[in-house]
Protein backbone atom coordinates (compact mmCIF):
# COMPACT_ATOMS: atom_id res chain seq x y z
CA UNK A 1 57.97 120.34 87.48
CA UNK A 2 56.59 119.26 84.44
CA UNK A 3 59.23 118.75 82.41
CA UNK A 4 61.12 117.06 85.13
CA UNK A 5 58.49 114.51 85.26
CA UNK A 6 58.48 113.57 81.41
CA UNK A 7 62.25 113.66 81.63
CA UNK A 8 62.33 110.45 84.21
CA UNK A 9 59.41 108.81 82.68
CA UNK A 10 61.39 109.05 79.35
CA UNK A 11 64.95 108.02 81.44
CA UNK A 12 63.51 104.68 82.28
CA UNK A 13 61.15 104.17 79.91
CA UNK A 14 64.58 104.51 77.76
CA UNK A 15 66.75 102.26 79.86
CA UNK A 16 64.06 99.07 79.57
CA UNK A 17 63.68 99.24 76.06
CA UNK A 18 67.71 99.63 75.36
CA UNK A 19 68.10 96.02 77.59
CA UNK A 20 65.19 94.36 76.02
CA UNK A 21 66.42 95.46 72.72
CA UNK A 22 70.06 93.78 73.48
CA UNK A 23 68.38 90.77 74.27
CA UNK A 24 66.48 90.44 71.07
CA UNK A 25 67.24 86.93 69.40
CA UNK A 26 68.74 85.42 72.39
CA UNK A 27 67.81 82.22 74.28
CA UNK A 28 67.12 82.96 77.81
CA UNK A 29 69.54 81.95 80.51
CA UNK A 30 67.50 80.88 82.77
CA UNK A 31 63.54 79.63 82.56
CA UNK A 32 60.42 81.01 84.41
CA UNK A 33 59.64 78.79 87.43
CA UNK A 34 57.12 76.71 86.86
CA UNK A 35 54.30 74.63 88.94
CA UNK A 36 51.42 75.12 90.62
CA UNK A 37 52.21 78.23 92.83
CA UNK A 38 55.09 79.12 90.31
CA UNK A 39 57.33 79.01 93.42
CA UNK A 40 60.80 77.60 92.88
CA UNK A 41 62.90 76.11 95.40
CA UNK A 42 66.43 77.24 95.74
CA UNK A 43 68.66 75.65 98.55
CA UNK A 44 68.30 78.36 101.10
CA UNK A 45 66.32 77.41 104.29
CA UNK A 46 63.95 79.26 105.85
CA UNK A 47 60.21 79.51 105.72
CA UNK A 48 60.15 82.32 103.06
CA UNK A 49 59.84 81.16 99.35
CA UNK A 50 62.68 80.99 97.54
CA UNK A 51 61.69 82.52 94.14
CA UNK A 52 58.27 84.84 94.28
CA UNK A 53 57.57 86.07 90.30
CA UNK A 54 56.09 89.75 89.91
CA UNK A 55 55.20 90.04 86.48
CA UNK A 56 53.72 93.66 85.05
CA UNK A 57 55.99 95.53 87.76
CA UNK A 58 59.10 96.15 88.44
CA UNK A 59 60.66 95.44 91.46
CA UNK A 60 63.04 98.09 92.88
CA UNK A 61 63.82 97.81 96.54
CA UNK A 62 63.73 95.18 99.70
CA UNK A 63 63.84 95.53 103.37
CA UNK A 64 63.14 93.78 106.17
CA UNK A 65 61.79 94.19 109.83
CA UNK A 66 63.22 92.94 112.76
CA UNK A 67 60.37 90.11 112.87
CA UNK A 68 61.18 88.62 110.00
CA UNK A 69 58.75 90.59 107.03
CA UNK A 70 59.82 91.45 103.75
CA UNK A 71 58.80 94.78 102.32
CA UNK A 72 59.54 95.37 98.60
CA UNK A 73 59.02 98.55 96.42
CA UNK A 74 57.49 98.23 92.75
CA UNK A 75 57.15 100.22 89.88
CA UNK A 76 54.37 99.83 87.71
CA UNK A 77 53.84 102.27 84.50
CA UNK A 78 50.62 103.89 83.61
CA UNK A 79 50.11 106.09 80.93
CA UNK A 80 54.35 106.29 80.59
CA UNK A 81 54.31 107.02 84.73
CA UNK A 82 55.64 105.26 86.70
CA UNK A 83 54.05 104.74 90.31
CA UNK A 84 55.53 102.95 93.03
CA UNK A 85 53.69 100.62 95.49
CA UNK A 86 54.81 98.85 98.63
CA UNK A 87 54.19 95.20 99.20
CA UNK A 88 54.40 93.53 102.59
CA UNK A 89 55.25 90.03 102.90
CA UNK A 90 55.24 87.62 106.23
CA UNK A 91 57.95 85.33 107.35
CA UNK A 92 56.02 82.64 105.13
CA UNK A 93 55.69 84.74 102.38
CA UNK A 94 52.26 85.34 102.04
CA UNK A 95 51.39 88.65 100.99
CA UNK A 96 49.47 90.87 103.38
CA UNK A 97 49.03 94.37 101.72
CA UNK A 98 49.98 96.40 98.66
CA UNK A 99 50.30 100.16 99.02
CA UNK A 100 50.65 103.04 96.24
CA UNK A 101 53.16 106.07 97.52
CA UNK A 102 52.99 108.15 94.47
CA UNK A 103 54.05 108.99 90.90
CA UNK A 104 57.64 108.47 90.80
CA UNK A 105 60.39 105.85 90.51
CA UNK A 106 63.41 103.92 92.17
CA UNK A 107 61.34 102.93 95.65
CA UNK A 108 64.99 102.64 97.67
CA UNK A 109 63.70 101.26 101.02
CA UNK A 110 65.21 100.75 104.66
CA UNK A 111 63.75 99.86 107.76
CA UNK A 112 64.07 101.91 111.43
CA UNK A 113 64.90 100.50 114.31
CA UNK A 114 61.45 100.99 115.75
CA UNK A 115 60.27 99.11 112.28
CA UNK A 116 59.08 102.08 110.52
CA UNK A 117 59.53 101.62 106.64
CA UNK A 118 61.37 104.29 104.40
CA UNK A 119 60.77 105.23 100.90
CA UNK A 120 62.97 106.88 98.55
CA UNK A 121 60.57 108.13 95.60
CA UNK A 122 62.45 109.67 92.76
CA UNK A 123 61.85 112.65 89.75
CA UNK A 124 57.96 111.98 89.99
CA UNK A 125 55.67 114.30 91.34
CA UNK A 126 55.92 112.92 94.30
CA UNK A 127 59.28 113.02 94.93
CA UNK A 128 61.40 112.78 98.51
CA UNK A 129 61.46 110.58 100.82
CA UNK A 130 58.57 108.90 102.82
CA UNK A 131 57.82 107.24 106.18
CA UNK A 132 55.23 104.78 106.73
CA UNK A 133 54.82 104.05 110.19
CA UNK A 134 53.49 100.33 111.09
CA UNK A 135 49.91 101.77 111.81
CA UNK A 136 50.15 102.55 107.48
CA UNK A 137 50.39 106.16 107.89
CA UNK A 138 52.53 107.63 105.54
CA UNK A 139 54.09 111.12 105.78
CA UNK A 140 56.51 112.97 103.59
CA UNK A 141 59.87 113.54 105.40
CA UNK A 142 60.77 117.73 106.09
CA UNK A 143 62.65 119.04 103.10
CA UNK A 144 63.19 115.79 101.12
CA UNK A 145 60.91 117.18 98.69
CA UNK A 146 64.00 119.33 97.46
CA UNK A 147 65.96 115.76 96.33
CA UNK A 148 65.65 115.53 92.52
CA UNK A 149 66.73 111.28 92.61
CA UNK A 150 66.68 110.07 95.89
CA UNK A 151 67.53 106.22 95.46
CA UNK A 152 69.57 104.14 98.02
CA UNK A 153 68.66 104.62 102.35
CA UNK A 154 71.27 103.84 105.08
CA UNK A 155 71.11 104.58 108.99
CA UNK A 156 74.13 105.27 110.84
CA UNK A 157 74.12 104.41 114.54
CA UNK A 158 72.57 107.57 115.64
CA UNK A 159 69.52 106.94 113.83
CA UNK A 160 70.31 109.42 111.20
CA UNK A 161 69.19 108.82 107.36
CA UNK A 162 71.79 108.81 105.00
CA UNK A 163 69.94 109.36 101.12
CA UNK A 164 71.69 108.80 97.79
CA UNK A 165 70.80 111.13 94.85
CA UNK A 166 72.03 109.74 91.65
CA UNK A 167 71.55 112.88 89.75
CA UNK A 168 70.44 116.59 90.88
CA UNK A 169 68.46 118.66 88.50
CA UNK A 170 69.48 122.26 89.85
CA UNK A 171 69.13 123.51 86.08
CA UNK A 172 66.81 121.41 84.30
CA UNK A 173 67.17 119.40 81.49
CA UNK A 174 70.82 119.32 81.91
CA UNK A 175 71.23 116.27 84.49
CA UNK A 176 73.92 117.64 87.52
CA UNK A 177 76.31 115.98 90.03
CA UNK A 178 75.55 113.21 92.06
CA UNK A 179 75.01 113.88 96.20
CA UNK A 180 74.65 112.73 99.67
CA UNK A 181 71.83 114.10 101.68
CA UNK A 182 71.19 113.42 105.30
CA UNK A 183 67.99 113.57 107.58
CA UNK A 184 68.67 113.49 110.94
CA UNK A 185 66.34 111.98 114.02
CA UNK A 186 63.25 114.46 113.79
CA UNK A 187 64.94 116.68 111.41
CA UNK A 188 64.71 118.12 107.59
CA UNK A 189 67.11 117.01 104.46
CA UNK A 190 69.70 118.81 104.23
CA UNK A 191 73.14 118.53 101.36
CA UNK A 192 75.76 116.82 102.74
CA UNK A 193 78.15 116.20 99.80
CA UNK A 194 78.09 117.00 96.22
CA UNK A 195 81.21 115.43 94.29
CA UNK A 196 82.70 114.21 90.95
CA UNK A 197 83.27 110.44 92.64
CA UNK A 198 79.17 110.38 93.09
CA UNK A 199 78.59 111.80 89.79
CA UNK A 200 77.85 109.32 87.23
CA UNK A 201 78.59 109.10 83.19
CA UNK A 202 76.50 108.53 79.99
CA UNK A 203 77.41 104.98 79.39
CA UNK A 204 75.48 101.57 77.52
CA UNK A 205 73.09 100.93 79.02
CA UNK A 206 72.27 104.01 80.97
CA UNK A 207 70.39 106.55 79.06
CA UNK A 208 71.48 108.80 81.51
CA UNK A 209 74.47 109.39 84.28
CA UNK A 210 72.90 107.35 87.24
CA UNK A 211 75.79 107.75 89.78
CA UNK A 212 75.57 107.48 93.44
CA UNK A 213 73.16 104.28 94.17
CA UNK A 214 73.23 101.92 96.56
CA UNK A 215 74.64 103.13 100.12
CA UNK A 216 75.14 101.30 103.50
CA UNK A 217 77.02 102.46 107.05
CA UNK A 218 79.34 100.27 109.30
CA UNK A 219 82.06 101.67 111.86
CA UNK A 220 81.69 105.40 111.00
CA UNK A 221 81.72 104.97 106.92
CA UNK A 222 79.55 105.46 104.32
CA UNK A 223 79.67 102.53 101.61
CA UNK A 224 78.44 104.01 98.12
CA UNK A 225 78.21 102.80 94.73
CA UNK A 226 78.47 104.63 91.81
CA UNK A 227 76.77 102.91 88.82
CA UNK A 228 78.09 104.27 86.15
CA UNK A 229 81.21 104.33 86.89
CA UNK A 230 81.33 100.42 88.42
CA UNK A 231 83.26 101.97 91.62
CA UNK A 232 82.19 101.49 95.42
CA UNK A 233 83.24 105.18 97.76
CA UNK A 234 84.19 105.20 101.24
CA UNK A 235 82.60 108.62 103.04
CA UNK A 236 83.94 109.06 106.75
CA UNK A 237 81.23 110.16 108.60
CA UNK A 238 82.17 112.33 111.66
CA UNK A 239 80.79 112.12 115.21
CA UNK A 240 78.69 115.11 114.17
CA UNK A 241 76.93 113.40 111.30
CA UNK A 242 78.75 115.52 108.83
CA UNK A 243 80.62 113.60 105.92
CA UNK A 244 84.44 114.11 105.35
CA UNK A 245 85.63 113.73 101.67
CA UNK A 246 85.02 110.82 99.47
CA UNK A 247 87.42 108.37 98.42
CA UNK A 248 87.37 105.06 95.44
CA UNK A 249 87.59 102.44 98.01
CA UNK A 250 87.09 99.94 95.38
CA UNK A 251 86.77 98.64 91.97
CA UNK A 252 84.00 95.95 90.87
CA UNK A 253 86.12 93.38 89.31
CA UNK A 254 84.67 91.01 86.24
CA UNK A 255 81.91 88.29 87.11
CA UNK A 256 83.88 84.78 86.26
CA UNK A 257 80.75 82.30 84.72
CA UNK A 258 78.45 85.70 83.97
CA UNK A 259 77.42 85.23 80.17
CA UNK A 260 76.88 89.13 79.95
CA UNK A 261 80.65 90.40 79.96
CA UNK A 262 80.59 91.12 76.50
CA UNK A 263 77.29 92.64 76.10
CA UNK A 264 77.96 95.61 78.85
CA UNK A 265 81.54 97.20 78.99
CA UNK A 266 80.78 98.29 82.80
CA UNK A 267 80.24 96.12 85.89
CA UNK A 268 77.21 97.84 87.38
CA UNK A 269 76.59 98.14 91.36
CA UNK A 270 73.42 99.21 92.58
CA UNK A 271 72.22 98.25 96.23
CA UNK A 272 74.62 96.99 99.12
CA UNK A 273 74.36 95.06 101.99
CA UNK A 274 76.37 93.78 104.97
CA UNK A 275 77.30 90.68 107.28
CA UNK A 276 78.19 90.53 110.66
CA UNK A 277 81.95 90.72 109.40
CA UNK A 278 81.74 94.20 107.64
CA UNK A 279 82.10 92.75 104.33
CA UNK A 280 80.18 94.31 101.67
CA UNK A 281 77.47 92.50 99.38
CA UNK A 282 76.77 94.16 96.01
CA UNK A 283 74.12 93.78 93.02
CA UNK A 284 75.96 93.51 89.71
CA UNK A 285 73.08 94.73 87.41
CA UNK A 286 75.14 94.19 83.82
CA UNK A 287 76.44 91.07 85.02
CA UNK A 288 72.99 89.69 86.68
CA UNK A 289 75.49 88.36 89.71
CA UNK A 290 75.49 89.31 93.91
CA UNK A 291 79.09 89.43 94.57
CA UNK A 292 80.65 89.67 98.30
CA UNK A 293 84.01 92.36 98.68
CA UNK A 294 85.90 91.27 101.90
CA UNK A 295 86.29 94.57 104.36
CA UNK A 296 89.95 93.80 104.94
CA UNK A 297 91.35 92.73 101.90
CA UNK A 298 88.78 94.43 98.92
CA UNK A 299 89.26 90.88 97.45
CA UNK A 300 85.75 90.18 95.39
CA UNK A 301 84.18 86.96 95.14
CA UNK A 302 80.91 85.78 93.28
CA UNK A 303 78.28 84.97 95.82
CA UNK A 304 75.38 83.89 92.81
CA UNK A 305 75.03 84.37 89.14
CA UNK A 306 73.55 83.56 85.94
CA UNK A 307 72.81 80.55 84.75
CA UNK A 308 72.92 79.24 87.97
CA UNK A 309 70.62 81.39 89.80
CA UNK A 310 67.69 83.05 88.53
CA UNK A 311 68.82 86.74 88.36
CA UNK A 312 67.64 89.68 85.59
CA UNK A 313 69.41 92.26 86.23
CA UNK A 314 69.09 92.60 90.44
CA UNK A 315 69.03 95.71 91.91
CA UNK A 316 68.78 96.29 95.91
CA UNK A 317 69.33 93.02 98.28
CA UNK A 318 68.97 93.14 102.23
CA UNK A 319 69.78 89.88 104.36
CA UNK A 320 66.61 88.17 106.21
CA UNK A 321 66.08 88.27 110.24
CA UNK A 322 63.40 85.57 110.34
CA UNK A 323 64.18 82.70 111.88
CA UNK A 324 66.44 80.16 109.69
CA UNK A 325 66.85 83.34 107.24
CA UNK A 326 69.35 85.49 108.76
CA UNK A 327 72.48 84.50 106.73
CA UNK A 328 70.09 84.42 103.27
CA UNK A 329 69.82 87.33 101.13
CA UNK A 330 66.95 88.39 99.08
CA UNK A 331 67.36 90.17 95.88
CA UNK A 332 64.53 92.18 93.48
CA UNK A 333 64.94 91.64 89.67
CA UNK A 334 64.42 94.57 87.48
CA UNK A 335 63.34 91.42 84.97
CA UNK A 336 64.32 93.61 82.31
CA UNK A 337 66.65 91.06 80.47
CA UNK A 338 63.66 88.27 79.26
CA UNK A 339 65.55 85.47 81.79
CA UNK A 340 63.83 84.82 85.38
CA UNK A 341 61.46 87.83 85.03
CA UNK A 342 60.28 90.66 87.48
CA UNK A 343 60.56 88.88 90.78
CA UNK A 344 61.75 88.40 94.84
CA UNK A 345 65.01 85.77 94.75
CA UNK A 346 66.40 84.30 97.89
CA UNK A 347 69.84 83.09 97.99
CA UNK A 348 72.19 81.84 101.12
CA UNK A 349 74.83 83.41 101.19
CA UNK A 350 76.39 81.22 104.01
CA UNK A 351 77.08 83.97 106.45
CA UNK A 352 74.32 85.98 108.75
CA UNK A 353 73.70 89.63 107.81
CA UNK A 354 74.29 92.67 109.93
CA UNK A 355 71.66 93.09 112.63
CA UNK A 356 69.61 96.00 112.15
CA UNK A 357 70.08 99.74 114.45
């Protein structure tokens, strides 16, 4: 256990100092808000703030409740740990708790239909997956314990929970394949698929091969990226809840206006959302962009970028339910790249989100 530990801490201890390095002698792209409240206004309506900073954390995952609250996941490093914590926002924004999980990273969060929040806690000692009810108790989840990188959450209709595990660690230090691992209603994890497609690659800036990431479900598929590799799967999933075989349902395509093309030779998904339509919303970490992939077509379009918006390097996005939020998506920055810093963004992305199961 212990060296899996120091080998996370050391993964992304790594991966911030590689991106802070790159950025060494640059001129940001865009400025820290600034004002009173250092709150900054984009044009997205809605009561929640636009633009809520986070500085010494890292923000990792969002979700939100059928009400309207915003839940996001943090990392913040002690002693070269990393510990996650869970902060609760109202429709307004204001901040109502902050909760530590454990020692571990990633914090990959989705909300039940009942509004119970779930964690995804990975390589730490406390690794699995977690369930806070919305009384605050907090349980570890059967046999989730056994997943090595649990990252990205997804329900399918059934209520079943659909985990992503970017790397397995069957025979430590050597880093394995990438997997799909499923907990159904009142169940334990159990393996669903282990394949090549999920399996990521050593590639700048990764220190190591982070491949199956964000996930999402709609009309019996899975929706996964692979980061490494810059692809998005397609997983059938069969009336069962078994998976069928994976296939490369897509490509992420170059960010038009991104100034960061050049400095990363891989356009980076990580978490994944979805509007009423199907269509799939993706955070482009290397490119600092949200870009929308129509269901019917796989056509890709820029939904936000840098300079425009302030992005560093986004990772997970979920679209709002509060009222005058629901076609608005908010976005966590990583803040590793010096521009907006660690921080919540809202953006509209001029067409409602998916309801929630």
């Amino acid at each position: 256990m212990k060296r899996k530990v120091l080998f996370a801490g050391a993964l992304f201890l790594a991966l911030g100092v590689i991106v802070l390095l790159s950025q060494q002698g640059q001129r940001p792209f865009t400025q820290r808000p600034e004002g009173k409240d250092s709150v900054l206004r984009l044009l997205a309506a809605g009561a929640f703030p636009a633009f809520i900073p986070m500085p010494g954390v890292s923000p990792r995952g969002v979700a939100v409740d059928k009400v309207g609250n915003v839940y996001v996941s943090v990392g913040e490093v002690r002693a070269n740990f990393e510990y996650i914590q869970i902060r609760k926002f109202t429709p307004a924004g204001e901040q109502l708790f902050s909760v530590e999980i454990g020692q571990g990273t990633i914090g990959g969060l989705a909300v039940s239909a009942n509004g119970d929040l779930y964690v995804a806690m990975a390589a730490g000692l406390n690794k699995g997956v977690y369930r806070m009810d919305r009384k605050g108790n907090i349980e570890l989840l059967p046999g989730s314990d056994q997943i090595f990188f649990a990252n990205g959450l997804a329900f399918d209709d059934r209520g079943t929970l659909y985990i992503t595990e970017s790397l397995s660690m069957d025979s430590p230090p050597a880093p394995g394949p990438g997997s799909i691992w499923r907990i159904p209603r009142g169940g334990q994890a159990e393996l669903c698929l282990r394949d090549e497609l999920l399996t990521g690659i050593v590639v700048y800036p990764l220190p190591a091969p982070i491949g199956a990431n964000g996930i999402a479900y709609y009309h019996g598929n899975l929706y996964v990226t692979n980061t490494a590799k810059g692809t998005v799967l397609r997983i059938p999933v069969w009336p069962d809840g078994s998976v069928g075989e994976p296939e490369k349902w897509a490509e992420l395509q170059e960010v038009p206006g991104s100034p960061l093309p050049g400095k990363f030779p891989v356009v980076m998904g990580d978490g994944i959302a979805l509007d009423v339509h199907g269509n799939l919303y993706v955070a482009v970490l290397t490119r600092s962009a949200v870009v929308r992939i129509n269901l019917l077509d796989k056509s890709q379009e820029t939904v936000a970028a840098i300079p425009l918006t302030p992005f560093d390097f986004p990772a997970s996005l979920v679209f709002g339910t509060g009222k005058g939020e629901r076609t608005n998506l908010f976005v966590t920055n990583l803040g590793m790249g010096g521009w907006a810093g660690p921080s919540l963004v809202k953006i509209d992305a001029g067409v409602p989100g998916r309801p929630l199961h």
